[in-house]
C-alpha atoms as a PDB file:
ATOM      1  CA  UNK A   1       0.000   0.000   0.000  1.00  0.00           C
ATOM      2  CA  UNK A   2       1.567   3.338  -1.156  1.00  0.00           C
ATOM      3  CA  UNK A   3       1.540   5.965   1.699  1.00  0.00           C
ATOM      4  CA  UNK A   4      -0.875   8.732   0.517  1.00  0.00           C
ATOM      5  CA  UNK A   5      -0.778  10.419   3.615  1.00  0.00           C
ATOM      6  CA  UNK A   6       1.984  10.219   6.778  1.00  0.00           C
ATOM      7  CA  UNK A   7       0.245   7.870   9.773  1.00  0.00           C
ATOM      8  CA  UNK A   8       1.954   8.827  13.198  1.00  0.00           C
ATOM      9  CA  UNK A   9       1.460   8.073  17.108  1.00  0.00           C
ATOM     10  CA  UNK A  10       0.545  10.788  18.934  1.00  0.00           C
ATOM     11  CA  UNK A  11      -0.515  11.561  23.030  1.00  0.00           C
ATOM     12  CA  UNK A  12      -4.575  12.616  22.652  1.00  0.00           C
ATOM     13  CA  UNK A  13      -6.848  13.233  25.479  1.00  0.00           C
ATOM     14  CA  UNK A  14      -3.536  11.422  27.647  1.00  0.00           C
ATOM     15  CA  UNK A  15      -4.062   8.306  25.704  1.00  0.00           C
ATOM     16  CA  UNK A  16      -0.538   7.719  23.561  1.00  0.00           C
ATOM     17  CA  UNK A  17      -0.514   5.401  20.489  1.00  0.00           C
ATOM     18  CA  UNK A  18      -3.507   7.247  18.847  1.00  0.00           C
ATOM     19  CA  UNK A  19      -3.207   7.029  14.862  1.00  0.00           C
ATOM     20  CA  UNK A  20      -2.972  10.617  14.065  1.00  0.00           C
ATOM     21  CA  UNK A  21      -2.135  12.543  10.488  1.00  0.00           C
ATOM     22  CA  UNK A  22      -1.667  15.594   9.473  1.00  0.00           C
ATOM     23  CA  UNK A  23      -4.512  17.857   8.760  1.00  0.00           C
ATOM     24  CA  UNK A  24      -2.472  20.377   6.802  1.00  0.00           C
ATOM     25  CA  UNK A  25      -1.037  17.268   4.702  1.00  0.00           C
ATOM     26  CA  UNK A  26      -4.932  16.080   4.854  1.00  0.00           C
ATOM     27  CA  UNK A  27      -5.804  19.664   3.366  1.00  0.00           C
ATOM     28  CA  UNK A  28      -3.396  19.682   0.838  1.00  0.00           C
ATOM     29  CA  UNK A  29      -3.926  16.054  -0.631  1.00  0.00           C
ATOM     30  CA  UNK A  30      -7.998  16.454  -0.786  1.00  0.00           C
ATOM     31  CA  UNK A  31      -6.627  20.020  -2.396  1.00  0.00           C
ATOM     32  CA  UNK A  32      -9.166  22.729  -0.657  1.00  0.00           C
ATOM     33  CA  UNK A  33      -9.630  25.216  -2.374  1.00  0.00           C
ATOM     34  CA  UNK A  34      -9.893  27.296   0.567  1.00  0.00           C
ATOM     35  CA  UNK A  35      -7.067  28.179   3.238  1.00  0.00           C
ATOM     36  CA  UNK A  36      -6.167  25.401   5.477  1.00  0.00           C
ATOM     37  CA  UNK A  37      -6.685  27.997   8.451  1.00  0.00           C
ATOM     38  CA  UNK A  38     -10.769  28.864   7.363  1.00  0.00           C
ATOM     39  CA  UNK A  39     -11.064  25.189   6.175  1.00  0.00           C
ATOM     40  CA  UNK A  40      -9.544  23.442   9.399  1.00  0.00           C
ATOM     41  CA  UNK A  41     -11.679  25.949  12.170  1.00  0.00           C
ATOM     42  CA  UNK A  42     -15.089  26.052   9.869  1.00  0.00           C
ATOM     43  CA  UNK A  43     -14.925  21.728   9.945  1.00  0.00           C
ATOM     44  CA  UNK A  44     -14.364  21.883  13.464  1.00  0.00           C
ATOM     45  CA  UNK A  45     -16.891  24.246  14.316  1.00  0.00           C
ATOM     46  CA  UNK A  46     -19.288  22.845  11.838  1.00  0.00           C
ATOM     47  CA  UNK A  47     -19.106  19.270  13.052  1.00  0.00           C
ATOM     48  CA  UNK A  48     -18.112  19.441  16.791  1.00  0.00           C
ATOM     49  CA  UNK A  49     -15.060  17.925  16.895  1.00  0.00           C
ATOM     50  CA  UNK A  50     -13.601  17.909  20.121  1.00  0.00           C
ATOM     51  CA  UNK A  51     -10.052  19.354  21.264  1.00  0.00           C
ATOM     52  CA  UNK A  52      -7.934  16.565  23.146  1.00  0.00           C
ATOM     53  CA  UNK A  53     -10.068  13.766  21.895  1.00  0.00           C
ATOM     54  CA  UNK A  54     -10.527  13.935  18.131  1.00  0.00           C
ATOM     55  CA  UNK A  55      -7.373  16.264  17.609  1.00  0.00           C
ATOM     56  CA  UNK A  56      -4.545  18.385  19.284  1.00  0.00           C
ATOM     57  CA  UNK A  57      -2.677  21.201  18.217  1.00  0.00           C
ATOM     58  CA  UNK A  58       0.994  22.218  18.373  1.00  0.00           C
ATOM     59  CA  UNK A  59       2.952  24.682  16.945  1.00  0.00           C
ATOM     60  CA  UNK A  60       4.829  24.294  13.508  1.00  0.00           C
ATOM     61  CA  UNK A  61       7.356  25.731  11.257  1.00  0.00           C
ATOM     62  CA  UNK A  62       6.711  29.903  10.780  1.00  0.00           C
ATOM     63  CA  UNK A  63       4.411  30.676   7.814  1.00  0.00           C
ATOM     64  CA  UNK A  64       5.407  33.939   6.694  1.00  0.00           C
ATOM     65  CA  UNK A  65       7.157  34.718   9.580  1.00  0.00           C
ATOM     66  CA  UNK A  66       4.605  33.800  12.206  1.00  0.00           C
ATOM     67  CA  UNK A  67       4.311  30.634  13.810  1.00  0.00           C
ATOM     68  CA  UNK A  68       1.732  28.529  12.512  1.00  0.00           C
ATOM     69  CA  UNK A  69      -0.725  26.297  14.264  1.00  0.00           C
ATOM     70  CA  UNK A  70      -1.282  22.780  13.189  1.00  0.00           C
ATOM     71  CA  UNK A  71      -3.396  19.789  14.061  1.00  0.00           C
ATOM     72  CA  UNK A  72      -2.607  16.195  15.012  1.00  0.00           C
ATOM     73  CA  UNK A  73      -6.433  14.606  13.605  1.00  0.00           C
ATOM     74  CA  UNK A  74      -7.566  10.878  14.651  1.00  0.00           C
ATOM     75  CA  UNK A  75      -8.352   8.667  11.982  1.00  0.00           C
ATOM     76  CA  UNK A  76     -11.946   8.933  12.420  1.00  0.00           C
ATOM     77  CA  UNK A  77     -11.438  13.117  12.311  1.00  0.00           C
ATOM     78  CA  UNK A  78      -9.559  12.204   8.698  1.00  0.00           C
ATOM     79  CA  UNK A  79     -12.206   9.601   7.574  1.00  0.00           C
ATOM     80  CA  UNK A  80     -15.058  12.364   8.447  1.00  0.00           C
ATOM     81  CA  UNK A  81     -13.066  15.252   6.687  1.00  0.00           C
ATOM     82  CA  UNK A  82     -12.462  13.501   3.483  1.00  0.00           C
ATOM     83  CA  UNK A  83     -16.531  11.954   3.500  1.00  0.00           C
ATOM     84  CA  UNK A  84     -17.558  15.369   3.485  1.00  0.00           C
ATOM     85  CA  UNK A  85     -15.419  17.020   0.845  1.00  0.00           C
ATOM     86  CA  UNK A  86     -17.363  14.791  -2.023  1.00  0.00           C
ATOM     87  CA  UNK A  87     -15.046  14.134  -4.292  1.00  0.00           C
ATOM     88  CA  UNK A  88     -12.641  11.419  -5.817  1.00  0.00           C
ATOM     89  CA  UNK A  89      -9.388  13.073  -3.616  1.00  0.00           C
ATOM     90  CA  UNK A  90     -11.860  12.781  -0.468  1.00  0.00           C
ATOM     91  CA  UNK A  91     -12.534   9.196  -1.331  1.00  0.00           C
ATOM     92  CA  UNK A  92      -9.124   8.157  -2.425  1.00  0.00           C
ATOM     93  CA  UNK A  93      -8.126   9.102   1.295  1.00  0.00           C
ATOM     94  CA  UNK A  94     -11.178   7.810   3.692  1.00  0.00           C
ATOM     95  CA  UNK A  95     -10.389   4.505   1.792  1.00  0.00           C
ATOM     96  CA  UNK A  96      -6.993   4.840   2.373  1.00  0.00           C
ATOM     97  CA  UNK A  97      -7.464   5.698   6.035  1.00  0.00           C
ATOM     98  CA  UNK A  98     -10.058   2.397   6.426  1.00  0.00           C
ATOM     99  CA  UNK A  99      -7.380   0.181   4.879  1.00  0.00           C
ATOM    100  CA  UNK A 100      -4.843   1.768   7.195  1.00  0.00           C
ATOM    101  CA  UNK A 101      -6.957   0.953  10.533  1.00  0.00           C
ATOM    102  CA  UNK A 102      -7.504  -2.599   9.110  1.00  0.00           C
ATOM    103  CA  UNK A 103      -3.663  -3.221   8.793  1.00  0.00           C
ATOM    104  CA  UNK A 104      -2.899  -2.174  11.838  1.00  0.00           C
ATOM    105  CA  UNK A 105      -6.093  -4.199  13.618  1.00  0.00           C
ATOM    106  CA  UNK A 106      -4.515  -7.371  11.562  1.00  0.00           C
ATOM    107  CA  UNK A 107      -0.939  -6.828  12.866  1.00  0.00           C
ATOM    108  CA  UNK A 108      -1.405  -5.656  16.474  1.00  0.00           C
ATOM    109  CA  UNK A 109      -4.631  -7.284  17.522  1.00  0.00           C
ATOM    110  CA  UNK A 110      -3.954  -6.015  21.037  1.00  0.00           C
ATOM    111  CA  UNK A 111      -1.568  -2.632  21.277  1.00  0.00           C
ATOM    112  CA  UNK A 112       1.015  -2.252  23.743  1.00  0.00           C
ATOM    113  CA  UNK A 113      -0.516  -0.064  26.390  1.00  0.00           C
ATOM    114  CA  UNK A 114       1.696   2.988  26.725  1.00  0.00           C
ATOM    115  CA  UNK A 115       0.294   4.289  30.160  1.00  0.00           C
ATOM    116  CA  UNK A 116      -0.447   2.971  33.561  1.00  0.00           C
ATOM    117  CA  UNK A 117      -4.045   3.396  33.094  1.00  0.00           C
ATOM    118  CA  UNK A 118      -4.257   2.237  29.581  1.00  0.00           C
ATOM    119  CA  UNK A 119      -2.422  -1.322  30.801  1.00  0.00           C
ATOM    120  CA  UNK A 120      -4.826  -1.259  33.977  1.00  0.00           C
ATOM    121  CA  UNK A 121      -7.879  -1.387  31.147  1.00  0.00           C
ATOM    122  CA  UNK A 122      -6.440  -3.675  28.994  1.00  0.00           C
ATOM    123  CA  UNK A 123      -6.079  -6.132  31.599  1.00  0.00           C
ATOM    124  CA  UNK A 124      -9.448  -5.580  32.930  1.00  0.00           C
ATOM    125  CA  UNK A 125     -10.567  -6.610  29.400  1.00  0.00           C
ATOM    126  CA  UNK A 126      -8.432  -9.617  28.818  1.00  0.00           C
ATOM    127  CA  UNK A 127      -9.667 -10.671  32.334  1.00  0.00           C
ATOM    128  CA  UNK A 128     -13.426 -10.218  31.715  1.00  0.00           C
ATOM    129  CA  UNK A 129     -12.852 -11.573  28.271  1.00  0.00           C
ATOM    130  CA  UNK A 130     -11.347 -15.034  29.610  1.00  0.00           C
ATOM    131  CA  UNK A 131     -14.040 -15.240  32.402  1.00  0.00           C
ATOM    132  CA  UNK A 132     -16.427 -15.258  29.942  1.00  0.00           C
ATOM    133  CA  UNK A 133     -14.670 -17.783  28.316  1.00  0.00           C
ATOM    134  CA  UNK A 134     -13.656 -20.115  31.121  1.00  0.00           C
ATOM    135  CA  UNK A 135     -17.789 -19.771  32.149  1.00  0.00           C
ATOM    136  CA  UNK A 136     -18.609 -21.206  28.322  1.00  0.00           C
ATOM    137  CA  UNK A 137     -16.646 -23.624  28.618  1.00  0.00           C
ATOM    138  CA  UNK A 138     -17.608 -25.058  31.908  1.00  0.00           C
ATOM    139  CA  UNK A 139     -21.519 -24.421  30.809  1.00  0.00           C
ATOM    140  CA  UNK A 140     -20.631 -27.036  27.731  1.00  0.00           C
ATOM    141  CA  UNK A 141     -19.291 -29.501  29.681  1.00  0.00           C
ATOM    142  CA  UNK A 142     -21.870 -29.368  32.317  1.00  0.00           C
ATOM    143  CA  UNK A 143     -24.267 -29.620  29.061  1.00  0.00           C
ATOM    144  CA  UNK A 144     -22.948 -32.879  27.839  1.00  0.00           C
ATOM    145  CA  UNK A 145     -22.698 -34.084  31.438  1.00  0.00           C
ATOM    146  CA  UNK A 146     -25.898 -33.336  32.223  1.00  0.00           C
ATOM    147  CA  UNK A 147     -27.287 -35.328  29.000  1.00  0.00           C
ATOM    148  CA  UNK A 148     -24.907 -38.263  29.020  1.00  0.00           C
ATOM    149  CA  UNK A 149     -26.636 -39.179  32.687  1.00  0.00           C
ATOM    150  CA  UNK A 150     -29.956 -38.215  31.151  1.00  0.00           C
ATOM    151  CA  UNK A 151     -30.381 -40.930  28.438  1.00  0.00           C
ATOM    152  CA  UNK A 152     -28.273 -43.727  30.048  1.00  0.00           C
ATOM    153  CA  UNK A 153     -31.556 -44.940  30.779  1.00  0.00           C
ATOM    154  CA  UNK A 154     -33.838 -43.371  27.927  1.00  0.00           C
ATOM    155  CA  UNK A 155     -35.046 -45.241  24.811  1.00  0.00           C
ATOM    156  CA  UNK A 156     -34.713 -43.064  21.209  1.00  0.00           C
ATOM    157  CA  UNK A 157     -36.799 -39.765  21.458  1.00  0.00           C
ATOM    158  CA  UNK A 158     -38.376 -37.752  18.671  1.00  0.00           C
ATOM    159  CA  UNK A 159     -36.716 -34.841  17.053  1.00  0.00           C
ATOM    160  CA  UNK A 160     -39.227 -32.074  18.670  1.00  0.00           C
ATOM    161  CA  UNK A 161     -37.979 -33.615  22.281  1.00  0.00           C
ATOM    162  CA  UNK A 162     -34.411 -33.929  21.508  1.00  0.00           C
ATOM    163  CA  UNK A 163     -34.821 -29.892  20.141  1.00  0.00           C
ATOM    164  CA  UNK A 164     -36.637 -29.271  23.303  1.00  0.00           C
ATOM    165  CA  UNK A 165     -34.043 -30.884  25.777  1.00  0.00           C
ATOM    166  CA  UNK A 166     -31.180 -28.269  23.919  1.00  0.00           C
ATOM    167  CA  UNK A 167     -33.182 -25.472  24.448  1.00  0.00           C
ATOM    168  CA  UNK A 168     -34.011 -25.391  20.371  1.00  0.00           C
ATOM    169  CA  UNK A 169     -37.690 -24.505  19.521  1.00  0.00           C
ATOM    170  CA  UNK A 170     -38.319 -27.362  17.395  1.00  0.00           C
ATOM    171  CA  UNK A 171     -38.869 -25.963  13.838  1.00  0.00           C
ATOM    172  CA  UNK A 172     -35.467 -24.034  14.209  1.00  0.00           C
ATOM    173  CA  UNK A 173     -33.909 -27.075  15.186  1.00  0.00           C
ATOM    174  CA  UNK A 174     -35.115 -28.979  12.305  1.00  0.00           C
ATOM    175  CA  UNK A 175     -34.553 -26.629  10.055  1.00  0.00           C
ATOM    176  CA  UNK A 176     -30.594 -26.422  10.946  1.00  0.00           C
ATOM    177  CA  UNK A 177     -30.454 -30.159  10.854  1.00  0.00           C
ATOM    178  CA  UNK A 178     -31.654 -30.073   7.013  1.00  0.00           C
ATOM    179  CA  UNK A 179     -29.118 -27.407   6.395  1.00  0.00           C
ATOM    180  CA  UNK A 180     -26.707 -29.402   7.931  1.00  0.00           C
ATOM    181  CA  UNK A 181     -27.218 -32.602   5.872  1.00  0.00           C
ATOM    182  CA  UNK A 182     -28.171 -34.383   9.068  1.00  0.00           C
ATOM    183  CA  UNK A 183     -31.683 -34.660   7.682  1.00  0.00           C
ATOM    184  CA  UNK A 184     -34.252 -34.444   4.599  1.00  0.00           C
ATOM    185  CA  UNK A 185     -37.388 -34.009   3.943  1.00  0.00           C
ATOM    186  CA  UNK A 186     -39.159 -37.378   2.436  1.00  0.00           C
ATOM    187  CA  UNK A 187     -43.213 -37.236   1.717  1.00  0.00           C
ATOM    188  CA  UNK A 188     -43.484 -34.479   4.199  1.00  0.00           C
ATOM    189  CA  UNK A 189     -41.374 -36.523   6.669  1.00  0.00           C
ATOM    190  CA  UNK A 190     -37.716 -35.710   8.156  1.00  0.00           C
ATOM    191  CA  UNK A 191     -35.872 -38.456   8.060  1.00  0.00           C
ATOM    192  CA  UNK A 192     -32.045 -38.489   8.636  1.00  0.00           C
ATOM    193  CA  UNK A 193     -29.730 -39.251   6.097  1.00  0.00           C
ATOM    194  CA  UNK A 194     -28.360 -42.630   5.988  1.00  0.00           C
ATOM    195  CA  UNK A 195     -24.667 -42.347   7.489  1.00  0.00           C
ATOM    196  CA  UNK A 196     -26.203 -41.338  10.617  1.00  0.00           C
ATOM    197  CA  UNK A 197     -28.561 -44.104  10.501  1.00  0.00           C
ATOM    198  CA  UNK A 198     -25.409 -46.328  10.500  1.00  0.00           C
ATOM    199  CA  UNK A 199     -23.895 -44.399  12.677  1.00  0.00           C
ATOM    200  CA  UNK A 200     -26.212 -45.528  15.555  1.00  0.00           C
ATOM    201  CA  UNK A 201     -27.223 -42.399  16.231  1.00  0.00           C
ATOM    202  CA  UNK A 202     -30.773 -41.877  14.583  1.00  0.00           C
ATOM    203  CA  UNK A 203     -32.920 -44.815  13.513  1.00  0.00           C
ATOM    204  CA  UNK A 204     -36.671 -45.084  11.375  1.00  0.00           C
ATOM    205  CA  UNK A 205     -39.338 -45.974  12.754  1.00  0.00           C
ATOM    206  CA  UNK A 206     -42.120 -47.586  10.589  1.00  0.00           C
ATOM    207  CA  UNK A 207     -45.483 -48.424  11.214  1.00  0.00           C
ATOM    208  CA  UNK A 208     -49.422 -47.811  10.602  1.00  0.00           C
ATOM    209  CA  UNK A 209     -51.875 -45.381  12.012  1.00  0.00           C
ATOM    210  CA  UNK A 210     -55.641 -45.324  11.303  1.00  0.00           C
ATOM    211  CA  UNK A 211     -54.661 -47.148   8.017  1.00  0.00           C
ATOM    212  CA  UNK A 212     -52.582 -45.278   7.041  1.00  0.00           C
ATOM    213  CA  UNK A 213     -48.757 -46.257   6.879  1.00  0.00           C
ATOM    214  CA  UNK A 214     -45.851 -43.585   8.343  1.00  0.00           C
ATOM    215  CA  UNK A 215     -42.242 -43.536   9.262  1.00  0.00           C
ATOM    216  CA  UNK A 216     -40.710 -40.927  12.157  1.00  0.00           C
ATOM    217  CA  UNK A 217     -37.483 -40.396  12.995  1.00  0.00           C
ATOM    218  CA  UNK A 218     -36.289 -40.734  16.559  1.00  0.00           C
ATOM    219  CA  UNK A 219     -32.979 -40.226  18.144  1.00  0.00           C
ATOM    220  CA  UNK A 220     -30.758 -42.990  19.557  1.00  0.00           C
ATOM    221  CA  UNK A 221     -29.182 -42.007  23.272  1.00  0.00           C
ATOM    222  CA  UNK A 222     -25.787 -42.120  21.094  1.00  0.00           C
ATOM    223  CA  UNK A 223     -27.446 -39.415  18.580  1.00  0.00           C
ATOM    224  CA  UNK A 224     -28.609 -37.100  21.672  1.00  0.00           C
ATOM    225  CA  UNK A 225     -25.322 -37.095  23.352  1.00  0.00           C
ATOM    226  CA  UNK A 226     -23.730 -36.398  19.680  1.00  0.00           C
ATOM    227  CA  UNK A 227     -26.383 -33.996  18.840  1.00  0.00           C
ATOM    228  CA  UNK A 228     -25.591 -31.759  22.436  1.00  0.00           C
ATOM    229  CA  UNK A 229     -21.797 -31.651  21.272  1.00  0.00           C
ATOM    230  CA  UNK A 230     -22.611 -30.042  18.351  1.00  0.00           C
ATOM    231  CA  UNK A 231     -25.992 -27.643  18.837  1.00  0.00           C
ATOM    232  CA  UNK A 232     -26.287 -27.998  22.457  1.00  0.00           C
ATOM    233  CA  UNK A 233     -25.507 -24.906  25.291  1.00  0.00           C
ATOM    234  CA  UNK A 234     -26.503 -25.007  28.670  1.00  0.00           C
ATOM    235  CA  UNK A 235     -29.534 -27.450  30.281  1.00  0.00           C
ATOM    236  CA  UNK A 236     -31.501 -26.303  33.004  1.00  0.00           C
END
């Protein structure tokens, strides 16, 4: 990727790392017609941005012998500025800003915390993150535990009980079995397709009611413990 536009690091609202650029490099590449000082302070009125959180300013090289002000802008400031300028240049550069983000997302998936406070948060959130985690986990298990003692002693159950024992409402549960390939529909029937009949883990029943013949699926123990491994969450 060609650098349009210089990406730096920069202390905002006492956060360091932020992904900063420019805005006088911003104003020149999207080429305003109108001077950067007007442009940069009618944008900033016009859309609220916020000093020490969407951009600080420092003071740069003398422009015609004064000192001239200039702005460190967040990425989302840049994306914003060059959205609103409407044209190819503006664009070229919010694109260019998005891809820039997702490169950096890709290659540090968790920055390096460059404060005391920012490491303090970032370990709060790895924390809570692998709580949550560990608490899945355990939740499964318990799941599979729960269902293995369950239908030691059951016979084969019917799909609408095996949905309702995982906490499925039976039509959804159905319904993501077909996708699956686990079962198809046959004269208005689900019935499961055949290597999980061999599998021990569904079987056909056949038979005749009021006449008329029918076949119905049911659900070997084997099938229900196999069927909570893959679809199942937490039993009450």
């Amino acid at each position: 990727m060609n650098e349009l536009i210089k990406v730096e690091s920069h202390l905002i609202g006492g956060q360091a790392g932020i992904r900063t650029v420019n805005a006088r490099e911003l104003h020149g590449f999207l080429e305003v017609g109108t001077r950067f000082n007007d442009w940069i302070s009618a944008r900033i009125s016009l859309y609220g941005f916020q000093e020490n959180q969407d951009f600080v300013t420092f003071t740069g090289n003398a422009v015609k012998g004064r000192p001239a002000t200039e702005y460190h802008i967040t990425l989302d400031m840049a994306k914003e500025l060059a959205m609103v300028e409407r044209n190819e240049k503006g664009k070229q550069a919010r694109q260019y800003f998005i891809e820039c983000e997702r490169r950096l997302k890709v290659a540090a998936p968790h920055a390096i915390p460059q404060s005391l406070p920012e490491a303090l948060r970032l370990a709060a959130d790895l924390a809570e993150q692998n709580s949550q985690q560990a608490l899945l986990i355990e939740q499964q298990k318990l799941a599979v535990e729960f269902v293995e003692r369950y239908v030691e002693a059951q016979s084969s159950r019917c799909l609408s009980d095996v949905a309702k024992l995982l906490g499925w409402k039976p039509q959804s549960f159905t319904k993501q079995l077909s996708q699956d390939g686990i079962v198809f529909k046959r004269d208005s029937a689900w019935v499961p397709s055949q290597p999980h009949v061999d599998s021990g883990r569904f079987t056909v029943r056949a038979g005749v009611r009021h006449g008329f013949s029918f076949n119905q699926t049911r659900v070997t123990p084997k099938g229900t413990i196999w069927l909570t491994k893959r679809y199942g969450g937490w039993v009450e």
